[in-house]
PDB file of N, CA and C in Angstrom:
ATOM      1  N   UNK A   1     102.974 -20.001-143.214  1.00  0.00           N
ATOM      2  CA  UNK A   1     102.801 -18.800-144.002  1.00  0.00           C
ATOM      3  C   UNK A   1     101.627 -18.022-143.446  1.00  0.00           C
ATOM      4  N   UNK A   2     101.781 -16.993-143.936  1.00  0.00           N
ATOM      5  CA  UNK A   2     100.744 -15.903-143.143  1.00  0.00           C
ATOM      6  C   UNK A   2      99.349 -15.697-143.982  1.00  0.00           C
ATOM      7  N   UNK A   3      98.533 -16.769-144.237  1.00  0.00           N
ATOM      8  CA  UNK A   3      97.906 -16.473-145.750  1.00  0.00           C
ATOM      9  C   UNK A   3      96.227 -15.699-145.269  1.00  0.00           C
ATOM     10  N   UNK A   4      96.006 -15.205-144.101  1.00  0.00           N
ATOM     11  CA  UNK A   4      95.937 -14.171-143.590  1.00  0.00           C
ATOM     12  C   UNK A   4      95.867 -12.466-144.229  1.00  0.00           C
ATOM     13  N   UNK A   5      97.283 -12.676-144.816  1.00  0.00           N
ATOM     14  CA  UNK A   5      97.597 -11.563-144.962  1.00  0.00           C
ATOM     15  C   UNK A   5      97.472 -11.403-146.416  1.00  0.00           C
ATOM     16  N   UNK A   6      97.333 -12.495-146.990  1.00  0.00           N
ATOM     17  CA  UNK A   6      97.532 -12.800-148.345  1.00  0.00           C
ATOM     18  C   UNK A   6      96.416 -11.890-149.550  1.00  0.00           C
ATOM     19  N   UNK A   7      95.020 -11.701-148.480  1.00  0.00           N
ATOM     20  CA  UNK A   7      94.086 -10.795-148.958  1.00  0.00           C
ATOM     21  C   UNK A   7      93.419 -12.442-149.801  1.00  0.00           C
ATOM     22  N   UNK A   8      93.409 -13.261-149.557  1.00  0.00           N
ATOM     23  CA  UNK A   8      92.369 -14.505-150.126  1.00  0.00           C
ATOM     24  C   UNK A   8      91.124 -13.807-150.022  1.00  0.00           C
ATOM     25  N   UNK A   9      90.818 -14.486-151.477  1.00  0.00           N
ATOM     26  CA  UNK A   9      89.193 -14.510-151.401  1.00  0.00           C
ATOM     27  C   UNK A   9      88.088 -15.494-150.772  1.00  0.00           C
ATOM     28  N   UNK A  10      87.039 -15.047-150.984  1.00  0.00           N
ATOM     29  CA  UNK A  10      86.054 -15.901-150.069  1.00  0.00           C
ATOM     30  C   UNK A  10      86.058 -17.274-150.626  1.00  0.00           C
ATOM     31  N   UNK A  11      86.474 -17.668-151.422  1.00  0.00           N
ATOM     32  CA  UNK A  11      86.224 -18.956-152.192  1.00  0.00           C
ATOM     33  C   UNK A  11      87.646 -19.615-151.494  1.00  0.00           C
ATOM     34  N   UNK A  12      88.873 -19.123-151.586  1.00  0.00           N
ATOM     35  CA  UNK A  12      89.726 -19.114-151.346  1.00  0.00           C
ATOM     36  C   UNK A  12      90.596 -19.881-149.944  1.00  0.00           C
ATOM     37  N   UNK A  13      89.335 -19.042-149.096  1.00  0.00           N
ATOM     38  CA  UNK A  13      89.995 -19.306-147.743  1.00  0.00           C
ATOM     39  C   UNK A  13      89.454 -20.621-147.071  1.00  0.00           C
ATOM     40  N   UNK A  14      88.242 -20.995-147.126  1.00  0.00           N
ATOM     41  CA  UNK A  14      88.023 -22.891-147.137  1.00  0.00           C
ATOM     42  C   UNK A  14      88.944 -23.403-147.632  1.00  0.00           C
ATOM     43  N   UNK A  15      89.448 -23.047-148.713  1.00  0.00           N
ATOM     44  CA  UNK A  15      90.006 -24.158-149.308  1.00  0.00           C
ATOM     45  C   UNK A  15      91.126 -24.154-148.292  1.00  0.00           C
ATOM     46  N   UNK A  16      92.204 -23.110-148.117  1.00  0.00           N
ATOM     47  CA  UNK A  16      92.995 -22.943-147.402  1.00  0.00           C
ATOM     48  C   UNK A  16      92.737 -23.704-145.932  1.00  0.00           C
ATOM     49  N   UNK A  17      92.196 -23.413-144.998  1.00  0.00           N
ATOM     50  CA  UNK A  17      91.793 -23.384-143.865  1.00  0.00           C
ATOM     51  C   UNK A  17      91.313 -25.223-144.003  1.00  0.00           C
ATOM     52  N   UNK A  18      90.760 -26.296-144.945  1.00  0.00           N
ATOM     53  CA  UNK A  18      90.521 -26.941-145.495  1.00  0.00           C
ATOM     54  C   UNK A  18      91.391 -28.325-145.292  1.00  0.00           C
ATOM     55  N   UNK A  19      92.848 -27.568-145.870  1.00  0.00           N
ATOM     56  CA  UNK A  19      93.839 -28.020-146.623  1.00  0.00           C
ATOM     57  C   UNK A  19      94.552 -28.313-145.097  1.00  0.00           C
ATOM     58  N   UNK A  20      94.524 -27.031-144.232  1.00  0.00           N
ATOM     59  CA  UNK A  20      95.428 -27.245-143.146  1.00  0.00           C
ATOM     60  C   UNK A  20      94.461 -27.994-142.311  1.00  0.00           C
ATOM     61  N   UNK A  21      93.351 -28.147-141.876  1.00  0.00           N
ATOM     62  CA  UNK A  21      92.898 -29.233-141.282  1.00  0.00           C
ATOM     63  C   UNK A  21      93.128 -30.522-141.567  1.00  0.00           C
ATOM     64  N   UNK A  22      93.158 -30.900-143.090  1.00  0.00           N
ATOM     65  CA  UNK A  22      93.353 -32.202-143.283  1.00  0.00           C
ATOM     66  C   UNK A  22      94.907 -32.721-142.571  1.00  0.00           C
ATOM     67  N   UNK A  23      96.085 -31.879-142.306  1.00  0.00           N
ATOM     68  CA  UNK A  23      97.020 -32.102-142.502  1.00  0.00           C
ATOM     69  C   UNK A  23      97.570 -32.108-140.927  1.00  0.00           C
ATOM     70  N   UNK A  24      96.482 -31.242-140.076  1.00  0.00           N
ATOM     71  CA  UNK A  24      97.128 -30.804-138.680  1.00  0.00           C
ATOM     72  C   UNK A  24      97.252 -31.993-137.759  1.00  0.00           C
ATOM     73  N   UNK A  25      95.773 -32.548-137.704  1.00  0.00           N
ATOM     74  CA  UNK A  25      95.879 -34.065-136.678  1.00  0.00           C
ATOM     75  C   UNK A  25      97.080 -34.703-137.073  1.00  0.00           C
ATOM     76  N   UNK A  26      97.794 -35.103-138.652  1.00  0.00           N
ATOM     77  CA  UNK A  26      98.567 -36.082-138.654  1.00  0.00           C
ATOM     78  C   UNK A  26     100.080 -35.549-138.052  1.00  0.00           C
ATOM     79  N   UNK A  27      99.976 -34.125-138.298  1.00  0.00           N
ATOM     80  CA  UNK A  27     101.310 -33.422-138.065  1.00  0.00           C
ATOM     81  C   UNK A  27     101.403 -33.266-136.757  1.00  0.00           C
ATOM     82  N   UNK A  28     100.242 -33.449-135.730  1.00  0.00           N
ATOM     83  CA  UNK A  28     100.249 -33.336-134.450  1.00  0.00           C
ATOM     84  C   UNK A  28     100.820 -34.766-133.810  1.00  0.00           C
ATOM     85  N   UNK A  29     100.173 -35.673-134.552  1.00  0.00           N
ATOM     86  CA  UNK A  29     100.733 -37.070-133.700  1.00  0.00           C
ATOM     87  C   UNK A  29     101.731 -37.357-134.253  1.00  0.00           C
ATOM     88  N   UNK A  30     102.606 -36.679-135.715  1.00  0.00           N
ATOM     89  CA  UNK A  30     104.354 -37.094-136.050  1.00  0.00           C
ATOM     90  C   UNK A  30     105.061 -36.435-134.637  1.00  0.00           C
ATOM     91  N   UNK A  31     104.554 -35.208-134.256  1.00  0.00           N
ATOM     92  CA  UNK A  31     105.148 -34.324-133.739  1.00  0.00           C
ATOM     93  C   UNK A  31     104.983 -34.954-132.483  1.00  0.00           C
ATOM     94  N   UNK A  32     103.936 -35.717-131.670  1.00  0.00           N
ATOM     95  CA  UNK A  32     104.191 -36.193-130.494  1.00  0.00           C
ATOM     96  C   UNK A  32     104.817 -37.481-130.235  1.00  0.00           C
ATOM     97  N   UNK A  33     104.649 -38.257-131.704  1.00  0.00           N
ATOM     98  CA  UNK A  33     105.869 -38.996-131.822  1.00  0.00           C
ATOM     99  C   UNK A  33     107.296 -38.997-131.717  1.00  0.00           C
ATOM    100  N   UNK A  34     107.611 -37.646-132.197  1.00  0.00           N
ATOM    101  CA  UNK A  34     108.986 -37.357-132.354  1.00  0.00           C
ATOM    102  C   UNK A  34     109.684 -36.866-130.974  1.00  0.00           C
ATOM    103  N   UNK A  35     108.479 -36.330-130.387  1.00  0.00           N
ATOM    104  CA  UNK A  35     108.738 -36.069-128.447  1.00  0.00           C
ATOM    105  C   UNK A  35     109.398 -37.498-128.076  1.00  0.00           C
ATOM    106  N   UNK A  36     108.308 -38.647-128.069  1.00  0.00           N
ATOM    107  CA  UNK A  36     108.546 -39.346-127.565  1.00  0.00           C
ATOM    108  C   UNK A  36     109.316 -40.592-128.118  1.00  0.00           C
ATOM    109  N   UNK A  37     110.323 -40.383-129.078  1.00  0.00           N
ATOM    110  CA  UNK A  37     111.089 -40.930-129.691  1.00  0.00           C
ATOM    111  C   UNK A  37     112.823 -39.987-129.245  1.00  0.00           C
ATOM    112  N   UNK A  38     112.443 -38.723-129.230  1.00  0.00           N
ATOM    113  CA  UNK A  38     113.786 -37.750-128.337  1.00  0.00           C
ATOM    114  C   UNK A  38     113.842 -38.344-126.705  1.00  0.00           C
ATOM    115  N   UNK A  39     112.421 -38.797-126.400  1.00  0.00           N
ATOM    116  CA  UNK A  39     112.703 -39.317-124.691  1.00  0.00           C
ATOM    117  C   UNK A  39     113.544 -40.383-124.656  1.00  0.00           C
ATOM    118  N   UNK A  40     113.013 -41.565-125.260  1.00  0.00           N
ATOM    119  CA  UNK A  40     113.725 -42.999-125.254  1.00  0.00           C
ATOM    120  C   UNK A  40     114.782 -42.642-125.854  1.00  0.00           C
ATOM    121  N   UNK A  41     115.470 -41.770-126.831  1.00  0.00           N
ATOM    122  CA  UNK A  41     116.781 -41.793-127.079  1.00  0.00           C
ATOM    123  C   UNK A  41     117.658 -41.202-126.057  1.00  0.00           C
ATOM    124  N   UNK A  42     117.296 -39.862-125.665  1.00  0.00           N
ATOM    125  CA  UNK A  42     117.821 -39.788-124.307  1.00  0.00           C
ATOM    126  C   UNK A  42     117.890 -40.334-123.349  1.00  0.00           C
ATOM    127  N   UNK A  43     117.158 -41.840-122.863  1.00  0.00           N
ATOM    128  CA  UNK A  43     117.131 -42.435-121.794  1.00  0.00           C
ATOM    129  C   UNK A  43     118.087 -43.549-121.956  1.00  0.00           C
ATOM    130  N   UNK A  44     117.861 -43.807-123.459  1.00  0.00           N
ATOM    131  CA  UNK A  44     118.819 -44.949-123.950  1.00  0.00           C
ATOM    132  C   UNK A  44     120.774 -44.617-123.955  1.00  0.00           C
ATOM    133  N   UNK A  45     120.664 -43.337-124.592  1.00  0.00           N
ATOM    134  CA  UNK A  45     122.151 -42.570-124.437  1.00  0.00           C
ATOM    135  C   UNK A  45     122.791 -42.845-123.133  1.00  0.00           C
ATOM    136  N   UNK A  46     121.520 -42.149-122.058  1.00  0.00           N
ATOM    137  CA  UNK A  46     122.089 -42.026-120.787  1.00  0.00           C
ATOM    138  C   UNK A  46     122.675 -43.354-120.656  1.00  0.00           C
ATOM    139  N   UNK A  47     122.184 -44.124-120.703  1.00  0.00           N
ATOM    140  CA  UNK A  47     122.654 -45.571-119.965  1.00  0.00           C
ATOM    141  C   UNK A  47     123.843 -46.483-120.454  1.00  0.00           C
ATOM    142  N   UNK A  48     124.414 -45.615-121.631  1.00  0.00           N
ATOM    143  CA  UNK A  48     125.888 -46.046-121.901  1.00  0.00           C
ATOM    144  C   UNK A  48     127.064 -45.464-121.022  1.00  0.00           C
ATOM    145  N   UNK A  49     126.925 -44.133-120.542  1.00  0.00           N
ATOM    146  CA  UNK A  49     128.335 -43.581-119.877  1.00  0.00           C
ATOM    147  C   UNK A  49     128.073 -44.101-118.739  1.00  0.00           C
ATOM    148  N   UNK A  50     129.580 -44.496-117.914  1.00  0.00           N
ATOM    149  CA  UNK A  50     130.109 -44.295-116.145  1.00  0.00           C
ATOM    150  C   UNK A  50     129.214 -43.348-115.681  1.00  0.00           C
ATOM    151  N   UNK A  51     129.539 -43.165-114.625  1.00  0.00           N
ATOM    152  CA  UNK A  51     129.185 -42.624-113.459  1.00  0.00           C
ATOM    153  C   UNK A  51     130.097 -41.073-113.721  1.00  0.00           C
ATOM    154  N   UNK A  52     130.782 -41.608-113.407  1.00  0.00           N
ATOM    155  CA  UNK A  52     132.308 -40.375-113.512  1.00  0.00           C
ATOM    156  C   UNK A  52     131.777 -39.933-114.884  1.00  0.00           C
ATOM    157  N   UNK A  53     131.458 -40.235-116.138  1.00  0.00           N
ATOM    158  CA  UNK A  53     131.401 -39.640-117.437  1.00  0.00           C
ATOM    159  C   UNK A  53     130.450 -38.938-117.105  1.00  0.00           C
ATOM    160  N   UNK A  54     129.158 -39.613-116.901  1.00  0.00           N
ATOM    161  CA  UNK A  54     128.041 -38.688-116.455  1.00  0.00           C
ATOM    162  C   UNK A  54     128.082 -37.320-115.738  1.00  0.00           C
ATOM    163  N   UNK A  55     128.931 -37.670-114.962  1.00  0.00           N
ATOM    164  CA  UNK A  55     129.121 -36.426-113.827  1.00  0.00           C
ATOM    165  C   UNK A  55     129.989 -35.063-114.596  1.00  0.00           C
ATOM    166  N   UNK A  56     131.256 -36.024-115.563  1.00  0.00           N
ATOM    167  CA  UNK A  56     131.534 -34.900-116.688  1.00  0.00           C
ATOM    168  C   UNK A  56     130.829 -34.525-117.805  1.00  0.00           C
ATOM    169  N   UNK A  57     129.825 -34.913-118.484  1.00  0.00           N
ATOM    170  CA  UNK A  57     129.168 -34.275-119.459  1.00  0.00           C
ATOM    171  C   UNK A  57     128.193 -33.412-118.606  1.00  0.00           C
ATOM    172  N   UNK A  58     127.720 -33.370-117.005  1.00  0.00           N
ATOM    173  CA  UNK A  58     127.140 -32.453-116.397  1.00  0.00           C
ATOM    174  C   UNK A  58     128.066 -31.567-115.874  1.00  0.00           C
ATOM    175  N   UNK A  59     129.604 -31.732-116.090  1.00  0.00           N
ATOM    176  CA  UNK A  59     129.819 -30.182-115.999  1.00  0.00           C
ATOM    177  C   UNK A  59     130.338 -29.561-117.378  1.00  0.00           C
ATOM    178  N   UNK A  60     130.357 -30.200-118.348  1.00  0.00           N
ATOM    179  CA  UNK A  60     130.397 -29.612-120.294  1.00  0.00           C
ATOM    180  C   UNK A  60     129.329 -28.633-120.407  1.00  0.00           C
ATOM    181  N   UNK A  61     128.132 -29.489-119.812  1.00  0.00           N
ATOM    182  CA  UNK A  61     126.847 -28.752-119.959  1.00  0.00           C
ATOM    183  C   UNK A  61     126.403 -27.953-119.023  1.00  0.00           C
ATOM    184  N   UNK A  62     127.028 -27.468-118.045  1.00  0.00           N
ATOM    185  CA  UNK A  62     127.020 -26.507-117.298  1.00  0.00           C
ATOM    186  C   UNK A  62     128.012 -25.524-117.257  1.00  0.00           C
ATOM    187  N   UNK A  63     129.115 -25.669-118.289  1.00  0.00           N
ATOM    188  CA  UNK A  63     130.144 -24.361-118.566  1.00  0.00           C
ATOM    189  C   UNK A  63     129.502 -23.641-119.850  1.00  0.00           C
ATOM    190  N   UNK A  64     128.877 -24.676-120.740  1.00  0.00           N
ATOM    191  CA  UNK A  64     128.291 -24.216-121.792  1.00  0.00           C
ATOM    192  C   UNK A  64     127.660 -23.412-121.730  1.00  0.00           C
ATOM    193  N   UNK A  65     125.924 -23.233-120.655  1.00  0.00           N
ATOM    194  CA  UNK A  65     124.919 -22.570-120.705  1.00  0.00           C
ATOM    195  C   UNK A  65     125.314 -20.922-120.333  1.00  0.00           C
ATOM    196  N   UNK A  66     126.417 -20.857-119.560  1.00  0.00           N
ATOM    197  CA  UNK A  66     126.391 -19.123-119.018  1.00  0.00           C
ATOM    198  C   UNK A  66     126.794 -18.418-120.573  1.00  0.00           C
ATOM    199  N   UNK A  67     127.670 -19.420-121.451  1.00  0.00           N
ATOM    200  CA  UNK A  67     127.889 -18.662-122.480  1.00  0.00           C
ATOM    201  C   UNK A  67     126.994 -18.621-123.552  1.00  0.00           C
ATOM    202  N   UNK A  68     125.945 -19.913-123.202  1.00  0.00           N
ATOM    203  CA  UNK A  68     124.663 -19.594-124.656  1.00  0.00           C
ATOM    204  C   UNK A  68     124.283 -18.205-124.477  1.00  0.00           C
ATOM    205  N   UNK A  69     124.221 -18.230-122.635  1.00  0.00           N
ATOM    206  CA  UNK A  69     123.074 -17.194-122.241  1.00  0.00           C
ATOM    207  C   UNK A  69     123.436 -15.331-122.986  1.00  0.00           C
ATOM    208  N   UNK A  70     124.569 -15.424-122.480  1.00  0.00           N
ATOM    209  CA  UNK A  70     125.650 -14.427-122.883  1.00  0.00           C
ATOM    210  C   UNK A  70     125.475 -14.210-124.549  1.00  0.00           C
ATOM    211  N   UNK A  71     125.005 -15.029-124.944  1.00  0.00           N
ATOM    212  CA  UNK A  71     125.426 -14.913-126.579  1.00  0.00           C
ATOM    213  C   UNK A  71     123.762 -14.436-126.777  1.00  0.00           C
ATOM    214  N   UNK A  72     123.109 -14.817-126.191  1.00  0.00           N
ATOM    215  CA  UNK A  72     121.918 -14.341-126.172  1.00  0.00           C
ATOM    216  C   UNK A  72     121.335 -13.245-126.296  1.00  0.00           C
ATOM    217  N   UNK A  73     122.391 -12.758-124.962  1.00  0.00           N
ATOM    218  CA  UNK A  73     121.919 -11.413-124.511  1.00  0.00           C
ATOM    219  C   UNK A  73     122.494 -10.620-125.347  1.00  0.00           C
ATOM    220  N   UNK A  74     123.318 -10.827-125.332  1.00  0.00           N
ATOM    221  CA  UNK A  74     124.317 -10.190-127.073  1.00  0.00           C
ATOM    222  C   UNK A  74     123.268  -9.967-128.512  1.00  0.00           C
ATOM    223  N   UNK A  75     122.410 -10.848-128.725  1.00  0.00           N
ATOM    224  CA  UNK A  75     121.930 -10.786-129.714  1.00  0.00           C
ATOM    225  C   UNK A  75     120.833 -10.042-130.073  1.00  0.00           C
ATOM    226  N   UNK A  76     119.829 -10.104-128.663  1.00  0.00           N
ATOM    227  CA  UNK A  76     118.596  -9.185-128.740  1.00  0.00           C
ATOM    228  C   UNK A  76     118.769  -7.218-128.783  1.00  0.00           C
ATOM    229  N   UNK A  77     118.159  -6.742-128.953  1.00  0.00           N
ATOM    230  CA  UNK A  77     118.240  -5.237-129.566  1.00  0.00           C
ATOM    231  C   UNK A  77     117.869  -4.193-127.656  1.00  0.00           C
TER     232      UNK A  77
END
């Protein structure tokens, strides 16, 4: 939230500013946890398909991207 903008008062904004310190370190190491919990699952995934499967989910995921891109470009103004 933008509390910034909120027009807080001086009493106000410690508390604020306060509140999100207590909370940032822990939300920083869920969050680098969760990196490195997306790595080992991806490393673990990988190592179930063939060879040949592998080689086809790299071309799924390479017909896919020209059309994210496309949808993209579609979307911005």
């Amino acid at each position: 939230m933008n509390w910034a903008k909120l027009g807080l008062t001086e009493e106000q904004k410690p508390k604020v500013y306060g509140i999100q310190g207590e909370y940032r370190d822990e939300i920083g190491k869920l969050e680098q946890k969760i990196r490195e919990l997306k790595v080992a699952e991806k490393k673990e995934l990988e190592s179930v398909p063939t060879d040949a499967q592998k080689a086809r989910l790299r071309e799924i995921v390479s017909e896919k991207l020209p059309k994210i891109s496309d949808k993209q470009r579609r979307c911005r103004p």
